[in-house]
C-alpha atoms as a PDB file:
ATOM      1  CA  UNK A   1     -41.748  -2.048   3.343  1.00  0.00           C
ATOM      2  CA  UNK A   2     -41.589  -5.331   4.726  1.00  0.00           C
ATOM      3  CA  UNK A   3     -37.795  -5.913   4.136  1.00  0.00           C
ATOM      4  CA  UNK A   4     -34.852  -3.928   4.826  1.00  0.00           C
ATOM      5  CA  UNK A   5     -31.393  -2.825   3.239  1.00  0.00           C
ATOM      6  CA  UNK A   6     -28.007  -1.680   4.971  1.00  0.00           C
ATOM      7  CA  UNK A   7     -26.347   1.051   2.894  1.00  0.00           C
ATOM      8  CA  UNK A   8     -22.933   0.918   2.778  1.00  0.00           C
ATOM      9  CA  UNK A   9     -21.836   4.676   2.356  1.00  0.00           C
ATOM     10  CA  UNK A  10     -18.674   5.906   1.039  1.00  0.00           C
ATOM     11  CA  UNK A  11     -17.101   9.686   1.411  1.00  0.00           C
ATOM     12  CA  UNK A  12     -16.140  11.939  -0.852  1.00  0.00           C
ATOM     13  CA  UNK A  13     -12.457  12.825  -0.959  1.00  0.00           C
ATOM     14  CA  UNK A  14     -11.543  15.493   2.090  1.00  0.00           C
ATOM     15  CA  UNK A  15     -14.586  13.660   4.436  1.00  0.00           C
ATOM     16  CA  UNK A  16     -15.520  11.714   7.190  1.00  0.00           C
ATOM     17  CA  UNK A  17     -18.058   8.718   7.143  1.00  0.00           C
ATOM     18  CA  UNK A  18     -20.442  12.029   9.467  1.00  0.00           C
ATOM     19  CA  UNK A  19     -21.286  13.348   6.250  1.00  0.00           C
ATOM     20  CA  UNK A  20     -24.072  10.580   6.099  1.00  0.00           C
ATOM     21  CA  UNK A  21     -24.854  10.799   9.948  1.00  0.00           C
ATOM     22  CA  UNK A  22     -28.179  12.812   9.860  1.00  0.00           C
ATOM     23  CA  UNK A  23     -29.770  10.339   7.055  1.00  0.00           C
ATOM     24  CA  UNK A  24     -29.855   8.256  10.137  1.00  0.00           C
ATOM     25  CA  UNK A  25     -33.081  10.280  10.838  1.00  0.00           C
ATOM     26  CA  UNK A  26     -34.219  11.441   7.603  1.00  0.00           C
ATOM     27  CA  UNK A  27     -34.325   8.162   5.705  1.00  0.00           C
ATOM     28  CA  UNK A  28     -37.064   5.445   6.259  1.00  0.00           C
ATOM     29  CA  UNK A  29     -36.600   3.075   9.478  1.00  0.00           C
ATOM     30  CA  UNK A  30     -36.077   0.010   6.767  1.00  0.00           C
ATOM     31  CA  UNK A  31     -32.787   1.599   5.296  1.00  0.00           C
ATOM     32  CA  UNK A  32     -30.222   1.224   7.345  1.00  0.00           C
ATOM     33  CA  UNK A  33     -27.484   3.596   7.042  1.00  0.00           C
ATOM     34  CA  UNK A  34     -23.960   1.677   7.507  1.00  0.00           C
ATOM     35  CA  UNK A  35     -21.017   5.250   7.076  1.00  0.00           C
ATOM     36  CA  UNK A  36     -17.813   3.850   6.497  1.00  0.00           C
ATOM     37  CA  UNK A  37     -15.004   5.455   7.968  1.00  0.00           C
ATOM     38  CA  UNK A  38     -12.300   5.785   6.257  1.00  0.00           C
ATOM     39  CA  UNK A  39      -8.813   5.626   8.375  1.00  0.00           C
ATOM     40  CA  UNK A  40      -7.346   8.651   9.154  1.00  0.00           C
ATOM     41  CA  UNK A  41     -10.408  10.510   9.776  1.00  0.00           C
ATOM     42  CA  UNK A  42     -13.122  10.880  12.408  1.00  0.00           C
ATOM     43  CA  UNK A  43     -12.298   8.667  14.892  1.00  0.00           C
ATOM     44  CA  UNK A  44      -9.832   6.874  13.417  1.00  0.00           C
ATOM     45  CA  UNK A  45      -7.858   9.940  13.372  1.00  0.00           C
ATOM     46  CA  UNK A  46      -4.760   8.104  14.756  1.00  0.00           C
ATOM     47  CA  UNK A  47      -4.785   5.475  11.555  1.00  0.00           C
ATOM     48  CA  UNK A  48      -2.067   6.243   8.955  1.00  0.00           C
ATOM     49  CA  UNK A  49      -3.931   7.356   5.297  1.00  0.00           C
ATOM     50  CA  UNK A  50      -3.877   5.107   3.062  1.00  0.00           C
ATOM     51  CA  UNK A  51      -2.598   6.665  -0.321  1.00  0.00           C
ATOM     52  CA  UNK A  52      -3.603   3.932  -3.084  1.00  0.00           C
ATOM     53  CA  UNK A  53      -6.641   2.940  -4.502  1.00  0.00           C
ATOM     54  CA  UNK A  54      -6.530  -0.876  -4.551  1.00  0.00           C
ATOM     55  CA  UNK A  55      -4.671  -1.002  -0.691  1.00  0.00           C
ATOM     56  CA  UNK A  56      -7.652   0.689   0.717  1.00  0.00           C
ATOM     57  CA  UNK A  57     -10.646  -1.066  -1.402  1.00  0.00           C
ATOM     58  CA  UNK A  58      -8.869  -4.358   0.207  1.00  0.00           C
ATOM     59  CA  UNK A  59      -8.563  -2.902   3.564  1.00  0.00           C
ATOM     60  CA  UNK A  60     -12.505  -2.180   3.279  1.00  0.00           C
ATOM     61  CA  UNK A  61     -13.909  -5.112   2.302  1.00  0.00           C
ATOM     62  CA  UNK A  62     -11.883  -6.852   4.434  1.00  0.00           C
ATOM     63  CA  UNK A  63     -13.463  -4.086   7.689  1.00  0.00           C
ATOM     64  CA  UNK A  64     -17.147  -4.095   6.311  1.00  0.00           C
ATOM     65  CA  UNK A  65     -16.597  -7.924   5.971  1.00  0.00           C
ATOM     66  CA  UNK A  66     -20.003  -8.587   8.255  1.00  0.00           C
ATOM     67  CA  UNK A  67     -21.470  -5.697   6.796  1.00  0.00           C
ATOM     68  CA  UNK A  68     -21.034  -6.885   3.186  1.00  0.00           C
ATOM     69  CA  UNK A  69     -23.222  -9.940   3.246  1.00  0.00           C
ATOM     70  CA  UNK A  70     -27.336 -10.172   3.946  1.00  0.00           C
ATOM     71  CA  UNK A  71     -29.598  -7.636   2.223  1.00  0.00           C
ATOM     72  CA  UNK A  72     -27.024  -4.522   0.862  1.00  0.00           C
ATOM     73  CA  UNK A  73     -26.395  -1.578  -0.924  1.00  0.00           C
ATOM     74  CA  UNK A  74     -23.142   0.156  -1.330  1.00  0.00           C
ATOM     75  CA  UNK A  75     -23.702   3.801  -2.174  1.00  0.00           C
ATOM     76  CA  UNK A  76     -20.498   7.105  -2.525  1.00  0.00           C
ATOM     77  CA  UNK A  77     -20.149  10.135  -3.637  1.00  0.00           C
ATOM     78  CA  UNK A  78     -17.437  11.477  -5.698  1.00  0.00           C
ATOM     79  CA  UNK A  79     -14.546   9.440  -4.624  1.00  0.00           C
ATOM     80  CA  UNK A  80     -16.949   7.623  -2.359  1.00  0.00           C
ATOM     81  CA  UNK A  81     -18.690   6.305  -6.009  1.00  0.00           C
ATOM     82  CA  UNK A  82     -15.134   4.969  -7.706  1.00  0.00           C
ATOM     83  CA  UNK A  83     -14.786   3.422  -3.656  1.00  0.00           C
ATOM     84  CA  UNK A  84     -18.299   1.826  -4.054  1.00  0.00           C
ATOM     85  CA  UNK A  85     -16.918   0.529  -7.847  1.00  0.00           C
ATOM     86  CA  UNK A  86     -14.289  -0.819  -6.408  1.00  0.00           C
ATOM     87  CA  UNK A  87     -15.377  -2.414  -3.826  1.00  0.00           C
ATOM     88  CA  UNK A  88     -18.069  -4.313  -6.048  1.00  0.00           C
ATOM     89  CA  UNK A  89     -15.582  -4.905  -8.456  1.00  0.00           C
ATOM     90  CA  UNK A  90     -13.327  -7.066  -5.406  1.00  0.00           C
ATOM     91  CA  UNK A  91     -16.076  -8.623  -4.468  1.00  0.00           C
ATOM     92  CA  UNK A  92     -17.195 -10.337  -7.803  1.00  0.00           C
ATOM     93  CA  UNK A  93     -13.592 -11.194  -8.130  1.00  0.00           C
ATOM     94  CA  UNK A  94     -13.239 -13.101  -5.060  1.00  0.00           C
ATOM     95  CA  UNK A  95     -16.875 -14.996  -5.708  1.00  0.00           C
ATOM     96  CA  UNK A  96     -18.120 -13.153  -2.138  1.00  0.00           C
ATOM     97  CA  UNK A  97     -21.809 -11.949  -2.107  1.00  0.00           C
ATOM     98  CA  UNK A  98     -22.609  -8.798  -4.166  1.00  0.00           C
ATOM     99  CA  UNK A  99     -24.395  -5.690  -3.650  1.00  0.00           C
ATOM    100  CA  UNK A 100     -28.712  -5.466  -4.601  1.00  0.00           C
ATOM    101  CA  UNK A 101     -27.535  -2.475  -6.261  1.00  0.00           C
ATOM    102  CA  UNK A 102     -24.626  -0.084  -6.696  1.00  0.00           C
ATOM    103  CA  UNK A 103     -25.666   3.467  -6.473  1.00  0.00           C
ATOM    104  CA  UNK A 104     -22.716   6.203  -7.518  1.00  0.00           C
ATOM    105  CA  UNK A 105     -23.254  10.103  -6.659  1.00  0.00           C
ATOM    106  CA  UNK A 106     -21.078  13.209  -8.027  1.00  0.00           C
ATOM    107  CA  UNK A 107     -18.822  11.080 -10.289  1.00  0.00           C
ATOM    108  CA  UNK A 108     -17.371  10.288 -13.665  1.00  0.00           C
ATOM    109  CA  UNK A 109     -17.844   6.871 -14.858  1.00  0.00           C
ATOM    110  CA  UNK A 110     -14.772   4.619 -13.911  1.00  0.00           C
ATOM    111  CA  UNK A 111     -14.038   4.537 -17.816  1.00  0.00           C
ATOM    112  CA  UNK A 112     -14.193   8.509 -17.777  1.00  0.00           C
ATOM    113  CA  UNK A 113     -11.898   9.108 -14.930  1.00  0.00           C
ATOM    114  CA  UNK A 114      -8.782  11.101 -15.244  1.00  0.00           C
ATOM    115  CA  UNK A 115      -5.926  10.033 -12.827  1.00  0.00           C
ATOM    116  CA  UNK A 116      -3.741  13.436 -14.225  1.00  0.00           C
ATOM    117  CA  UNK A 117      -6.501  16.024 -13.107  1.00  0.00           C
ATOM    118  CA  UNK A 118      -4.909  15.076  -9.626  1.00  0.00           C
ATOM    119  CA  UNK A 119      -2.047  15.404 -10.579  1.00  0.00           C
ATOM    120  CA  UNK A 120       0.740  18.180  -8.601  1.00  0.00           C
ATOM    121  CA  UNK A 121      -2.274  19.266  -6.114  1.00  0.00           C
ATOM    122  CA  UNK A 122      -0.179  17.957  -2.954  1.00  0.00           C
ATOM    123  CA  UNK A 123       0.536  21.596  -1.627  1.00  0.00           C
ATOM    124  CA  UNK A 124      -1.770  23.290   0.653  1.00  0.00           C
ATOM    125  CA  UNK A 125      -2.780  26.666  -1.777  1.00  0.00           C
ATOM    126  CA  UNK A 126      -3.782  24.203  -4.615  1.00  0.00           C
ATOM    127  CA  UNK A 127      -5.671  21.344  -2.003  1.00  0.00           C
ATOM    128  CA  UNK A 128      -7.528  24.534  -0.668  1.00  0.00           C
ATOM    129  CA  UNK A 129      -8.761  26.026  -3.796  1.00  0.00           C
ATOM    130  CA  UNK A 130     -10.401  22.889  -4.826  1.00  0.00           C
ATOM    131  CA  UNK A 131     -12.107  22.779  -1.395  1.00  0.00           C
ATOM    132  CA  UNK A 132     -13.306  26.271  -2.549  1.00  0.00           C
ATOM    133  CA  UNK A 133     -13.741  25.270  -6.235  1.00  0.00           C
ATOM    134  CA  UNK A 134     -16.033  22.532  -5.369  1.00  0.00           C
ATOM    135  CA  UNK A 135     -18.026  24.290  -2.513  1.00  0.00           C
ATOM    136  CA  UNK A 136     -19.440  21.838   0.224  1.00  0.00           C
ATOM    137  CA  UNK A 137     -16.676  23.004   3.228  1.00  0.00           C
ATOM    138  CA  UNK A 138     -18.171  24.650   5.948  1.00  0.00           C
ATOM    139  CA  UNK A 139     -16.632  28.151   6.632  1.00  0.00           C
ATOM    140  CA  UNK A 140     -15.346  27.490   9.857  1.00  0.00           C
ATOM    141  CA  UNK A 141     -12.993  24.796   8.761  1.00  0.00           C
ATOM    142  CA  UNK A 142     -11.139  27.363   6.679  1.00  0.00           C
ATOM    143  CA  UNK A 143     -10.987  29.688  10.020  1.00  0.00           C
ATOM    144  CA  UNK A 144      -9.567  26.788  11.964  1.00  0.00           C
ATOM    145  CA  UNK A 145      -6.126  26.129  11.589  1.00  0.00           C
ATOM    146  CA  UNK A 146      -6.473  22.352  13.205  1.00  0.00           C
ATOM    147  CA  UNK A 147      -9.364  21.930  11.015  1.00  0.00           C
ATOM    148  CA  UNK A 148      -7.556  22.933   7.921  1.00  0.00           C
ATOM    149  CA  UNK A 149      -4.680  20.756   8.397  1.00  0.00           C
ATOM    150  CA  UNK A 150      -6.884  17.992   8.735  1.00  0.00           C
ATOM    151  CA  UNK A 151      -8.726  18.614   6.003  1.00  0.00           C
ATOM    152  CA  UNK A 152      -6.084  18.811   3.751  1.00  0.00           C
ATOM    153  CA  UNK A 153      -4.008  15.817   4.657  1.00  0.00           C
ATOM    154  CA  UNK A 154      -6.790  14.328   4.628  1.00  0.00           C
ATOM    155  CA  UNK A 155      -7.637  15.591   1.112  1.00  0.00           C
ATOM    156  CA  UNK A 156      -4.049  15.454  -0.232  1.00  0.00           C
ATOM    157  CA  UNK A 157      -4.168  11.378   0.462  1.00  0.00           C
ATOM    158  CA  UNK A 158      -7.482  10.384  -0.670  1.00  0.00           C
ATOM    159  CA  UNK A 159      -6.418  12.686  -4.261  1.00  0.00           C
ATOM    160  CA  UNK A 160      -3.421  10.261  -4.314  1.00  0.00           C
ATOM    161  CA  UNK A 161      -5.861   7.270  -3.813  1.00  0.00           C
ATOM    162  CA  UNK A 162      -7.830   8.684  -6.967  1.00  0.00           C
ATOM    163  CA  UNK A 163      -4.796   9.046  -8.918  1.00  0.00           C
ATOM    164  CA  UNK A 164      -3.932   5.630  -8.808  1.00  0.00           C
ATOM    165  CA  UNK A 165      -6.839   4.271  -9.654  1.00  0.00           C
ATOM    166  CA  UNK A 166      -6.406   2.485 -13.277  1.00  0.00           C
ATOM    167  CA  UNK A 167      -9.267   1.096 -15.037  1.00  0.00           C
ATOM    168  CA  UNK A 168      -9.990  -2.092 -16.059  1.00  0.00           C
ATOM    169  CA  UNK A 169     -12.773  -2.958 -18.546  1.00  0.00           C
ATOM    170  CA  UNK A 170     -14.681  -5.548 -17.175  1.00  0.00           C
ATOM    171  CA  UNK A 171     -18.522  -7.522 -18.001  1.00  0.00           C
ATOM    172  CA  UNK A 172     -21.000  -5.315 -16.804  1.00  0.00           C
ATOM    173  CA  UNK A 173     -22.044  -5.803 -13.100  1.00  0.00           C
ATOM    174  CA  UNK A 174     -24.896  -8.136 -12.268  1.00  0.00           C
ATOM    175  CA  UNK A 175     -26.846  -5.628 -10.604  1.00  0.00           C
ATOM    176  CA  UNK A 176     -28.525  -2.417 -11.042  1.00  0.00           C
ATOM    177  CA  UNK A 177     -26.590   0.694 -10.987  1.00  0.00           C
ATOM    178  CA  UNK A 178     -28.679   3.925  -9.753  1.00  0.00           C
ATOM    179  CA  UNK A 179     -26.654   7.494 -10.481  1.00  0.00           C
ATOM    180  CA  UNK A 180     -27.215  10.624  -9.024  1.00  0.00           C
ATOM    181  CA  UNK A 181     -25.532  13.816 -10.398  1.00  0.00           C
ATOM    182  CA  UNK A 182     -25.809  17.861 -10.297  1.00  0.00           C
ATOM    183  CA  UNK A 183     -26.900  19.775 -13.242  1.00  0.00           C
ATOM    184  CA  UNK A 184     -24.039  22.737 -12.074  1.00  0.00           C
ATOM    185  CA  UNK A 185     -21.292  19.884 -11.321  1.00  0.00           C
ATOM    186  CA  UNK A 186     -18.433  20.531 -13.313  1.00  0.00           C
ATOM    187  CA  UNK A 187     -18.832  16.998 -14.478  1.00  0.00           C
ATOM    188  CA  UNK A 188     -20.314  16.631 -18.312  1.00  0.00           C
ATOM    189  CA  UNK A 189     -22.747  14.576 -19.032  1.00  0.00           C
ATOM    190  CA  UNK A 190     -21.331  12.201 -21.035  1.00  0.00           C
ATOM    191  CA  UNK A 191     -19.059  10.945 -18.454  1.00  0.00           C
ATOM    192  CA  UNK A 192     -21.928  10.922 -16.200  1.00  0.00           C
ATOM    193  CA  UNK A 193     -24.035   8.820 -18.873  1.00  0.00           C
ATOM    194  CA  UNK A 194     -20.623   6.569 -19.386  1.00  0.00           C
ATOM    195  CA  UNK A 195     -22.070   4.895 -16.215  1.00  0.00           C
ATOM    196  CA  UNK A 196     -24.214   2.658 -17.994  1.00  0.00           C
ATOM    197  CA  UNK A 197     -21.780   0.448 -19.342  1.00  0.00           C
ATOM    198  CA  UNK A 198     -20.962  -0.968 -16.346  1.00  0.00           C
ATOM    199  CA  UNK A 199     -24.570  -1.614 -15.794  1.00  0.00           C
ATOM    200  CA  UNK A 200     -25.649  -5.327 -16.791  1.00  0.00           C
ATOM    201  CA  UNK A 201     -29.406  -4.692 -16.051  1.00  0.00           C
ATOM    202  CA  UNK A 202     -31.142  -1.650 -14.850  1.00  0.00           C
ATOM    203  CA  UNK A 203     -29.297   2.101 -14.832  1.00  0.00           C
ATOM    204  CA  UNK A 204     -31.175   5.192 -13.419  1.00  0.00           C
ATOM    205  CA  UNK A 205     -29.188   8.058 -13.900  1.00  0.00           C
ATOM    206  CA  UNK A 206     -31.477  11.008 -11.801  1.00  0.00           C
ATOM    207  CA  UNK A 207     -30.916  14.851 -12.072  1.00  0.00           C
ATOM    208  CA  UNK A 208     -30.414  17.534  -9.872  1.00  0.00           C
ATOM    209  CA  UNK A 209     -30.495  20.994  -9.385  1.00  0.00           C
ATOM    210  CA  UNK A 210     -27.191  22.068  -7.977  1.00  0.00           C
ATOM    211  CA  UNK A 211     -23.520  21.588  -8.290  1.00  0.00           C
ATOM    212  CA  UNK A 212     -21.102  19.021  -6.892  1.00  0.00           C
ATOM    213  CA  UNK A 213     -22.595  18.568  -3.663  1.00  0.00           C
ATOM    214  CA  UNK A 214     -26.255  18.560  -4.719  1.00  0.00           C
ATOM    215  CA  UNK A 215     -26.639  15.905  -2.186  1.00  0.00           C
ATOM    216  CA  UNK A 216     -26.718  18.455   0.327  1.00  0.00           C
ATOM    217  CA  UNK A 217     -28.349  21.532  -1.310  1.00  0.00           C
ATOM    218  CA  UNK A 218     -31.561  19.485  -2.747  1.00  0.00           C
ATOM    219  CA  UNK A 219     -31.296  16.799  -0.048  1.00  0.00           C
ATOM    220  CA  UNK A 220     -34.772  16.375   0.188  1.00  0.00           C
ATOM    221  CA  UNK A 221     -35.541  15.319  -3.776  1.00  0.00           C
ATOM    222  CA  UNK A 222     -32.008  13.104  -3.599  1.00  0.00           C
ATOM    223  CA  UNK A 223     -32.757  10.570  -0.708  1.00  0.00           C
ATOM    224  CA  UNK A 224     -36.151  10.778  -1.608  1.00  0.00           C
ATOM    225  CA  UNK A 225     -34.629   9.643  -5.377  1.00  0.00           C
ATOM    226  CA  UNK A 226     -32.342   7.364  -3.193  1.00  0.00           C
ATOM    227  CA  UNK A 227     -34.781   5.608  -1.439  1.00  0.00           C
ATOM    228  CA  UNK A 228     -36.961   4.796  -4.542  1.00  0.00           C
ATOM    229  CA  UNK A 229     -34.063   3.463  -5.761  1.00  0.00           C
ATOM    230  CA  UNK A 230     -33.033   1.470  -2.589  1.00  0.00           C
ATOM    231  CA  UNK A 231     -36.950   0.288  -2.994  1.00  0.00           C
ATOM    232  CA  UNK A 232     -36.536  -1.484  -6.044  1.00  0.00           C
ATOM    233  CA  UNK A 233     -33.645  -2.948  -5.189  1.00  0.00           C
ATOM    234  CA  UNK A 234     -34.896  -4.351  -1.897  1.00  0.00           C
ATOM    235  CA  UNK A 235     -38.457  -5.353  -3.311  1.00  0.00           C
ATOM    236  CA  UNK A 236     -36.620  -7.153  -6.473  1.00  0.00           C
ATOM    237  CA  UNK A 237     -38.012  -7.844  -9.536  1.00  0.00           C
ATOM    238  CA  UNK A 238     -36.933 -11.396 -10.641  1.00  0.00           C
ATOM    239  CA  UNK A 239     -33.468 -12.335 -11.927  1.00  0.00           C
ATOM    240  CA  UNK A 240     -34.861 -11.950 -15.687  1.00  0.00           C
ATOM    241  CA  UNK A 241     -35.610  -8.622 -15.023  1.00  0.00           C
ATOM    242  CA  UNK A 242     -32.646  -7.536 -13.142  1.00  0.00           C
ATOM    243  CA  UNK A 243     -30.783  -8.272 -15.713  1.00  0.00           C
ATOM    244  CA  UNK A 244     -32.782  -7.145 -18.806  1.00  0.00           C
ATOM    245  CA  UNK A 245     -31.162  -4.229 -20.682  1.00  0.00           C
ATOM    246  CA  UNK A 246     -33.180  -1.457 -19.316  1.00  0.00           C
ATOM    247  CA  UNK A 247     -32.298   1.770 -19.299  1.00  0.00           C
ATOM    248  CA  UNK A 248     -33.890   5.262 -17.745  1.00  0.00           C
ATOM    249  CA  UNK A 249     -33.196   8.426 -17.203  1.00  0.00           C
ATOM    250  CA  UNK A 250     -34.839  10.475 -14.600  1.00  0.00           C
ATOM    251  CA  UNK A 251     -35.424  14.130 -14.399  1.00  0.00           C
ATOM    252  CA  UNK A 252     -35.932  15.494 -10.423  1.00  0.00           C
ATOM    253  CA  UNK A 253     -36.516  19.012  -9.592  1.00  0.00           C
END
């Protein structure tokens, strides 16, 4: 691969942008892995959360400004994906350059989400049964006190940043859109499939085994998925193409 990509990554709700530090070494040398830390977390601890949807998509474009320009990708999971929609979404509006390809992991389509699901889980016994619900939290974060706390102001904000998220039908997006979901998740398909409409040219929508954070327990078939997908965005395959109405779905092991 003669050309290279920066990858924009996005956490999921309850995370730091070191969820996507070890890709550093496990992805190819061309894709390079940009985590986006969200304040509030890792080391920008200090920063006040932000609590709504649209404040922080403007407050991230307007970080990753350098970032977002040149040869990218933006990629999340779970709340990282609606981030990643969002983010696209500003973008177009305010005529700055877009993404080769939006890739969403873990997540309803933006037409399938469900602000009220969020709803009343702001107290500690209901934030830490979802951590539980969803698996993904490392055992020693629920014996640590500090940890704990962190976690779940961290996770109590970024549920109200979900929760405010309103849709807005829209044209389809210019570019491709790659998906990435568990067979276990919680998630039905449908709403997983619902991605497609925001998809202008190509969709991919690639299978796992696993539940919501399939990411990590078949990591080696997902960024190997991931950076076929990356590949065809990077290589690109002609502006009639890219935005034919294409559609496939992949099945991965």
């Amino acid at each position: 691969m003669d050309a290279s990509v920066s990858l924009l990554c996005l956490p999921c709700a309850g995370a730091s942008a070191t969820m996507y530090l070890r890709w550093r070494r496990l992805l190819p040398r061309w894709v390079r892995i940009v985590p986006v830390e969200l304040p509030g977390r890792g080391g920008r601890l200090s920063e006040r959360l932000v609590r709504n949807f649209d404040e922080l998509v403007a407050q991230v474009c307007a970080e990753q400004a350098e970032a977002l320009r040149g040869d990218f990708a933006i990629f999340g999971h779970s709340m990282g994906s609606l981030l990643a929609y969002g983010i696209t979404r500003r973008l177009q509006s305010m005529a700055r350059p877009l993404p080769l390809a939006l890739l969403a992991s873990g997540s309803s389509a933006p037409s399938r989400r469900d602000p009220a699901r969020f709803a009343g889980k702001t107290d500690d016994a209901s934030l830490t049964a979802e951590l539980r619900r969803q698996g993904g939290t490392p055992e020693e974060a629920f014996a640590s006190p500090e940890l704990m706390r962190i976690t779940l102001d961290m996770l109590g904000a970024d549920y109200r940043v979900c929760e405010s998220f309103r849709y807005r039908q829209e044209a389809p997006l210019p570019m491709p859109v790659h998906v990435f979901a568990g067979r276990e998740d919680d998630i039905d398909a449908a709403s997983v499939h619902a991605w497609s409409a925001e998809a202008g040219g190509v969709f991919t929508l690639d299978w796992f085994d696993g539940g919501h954070f399939f990411i990590r327990q078949r990591e080696t078939a997902f960024l190997a998925a991931l950076t076929e997908r990356l590949g065809q965005a990077v290589a690109g395959t002609g502006a009639g193409e890219r935005h034919a109405s294409h559609v496939a779905s992949h099945v991965l092991a």
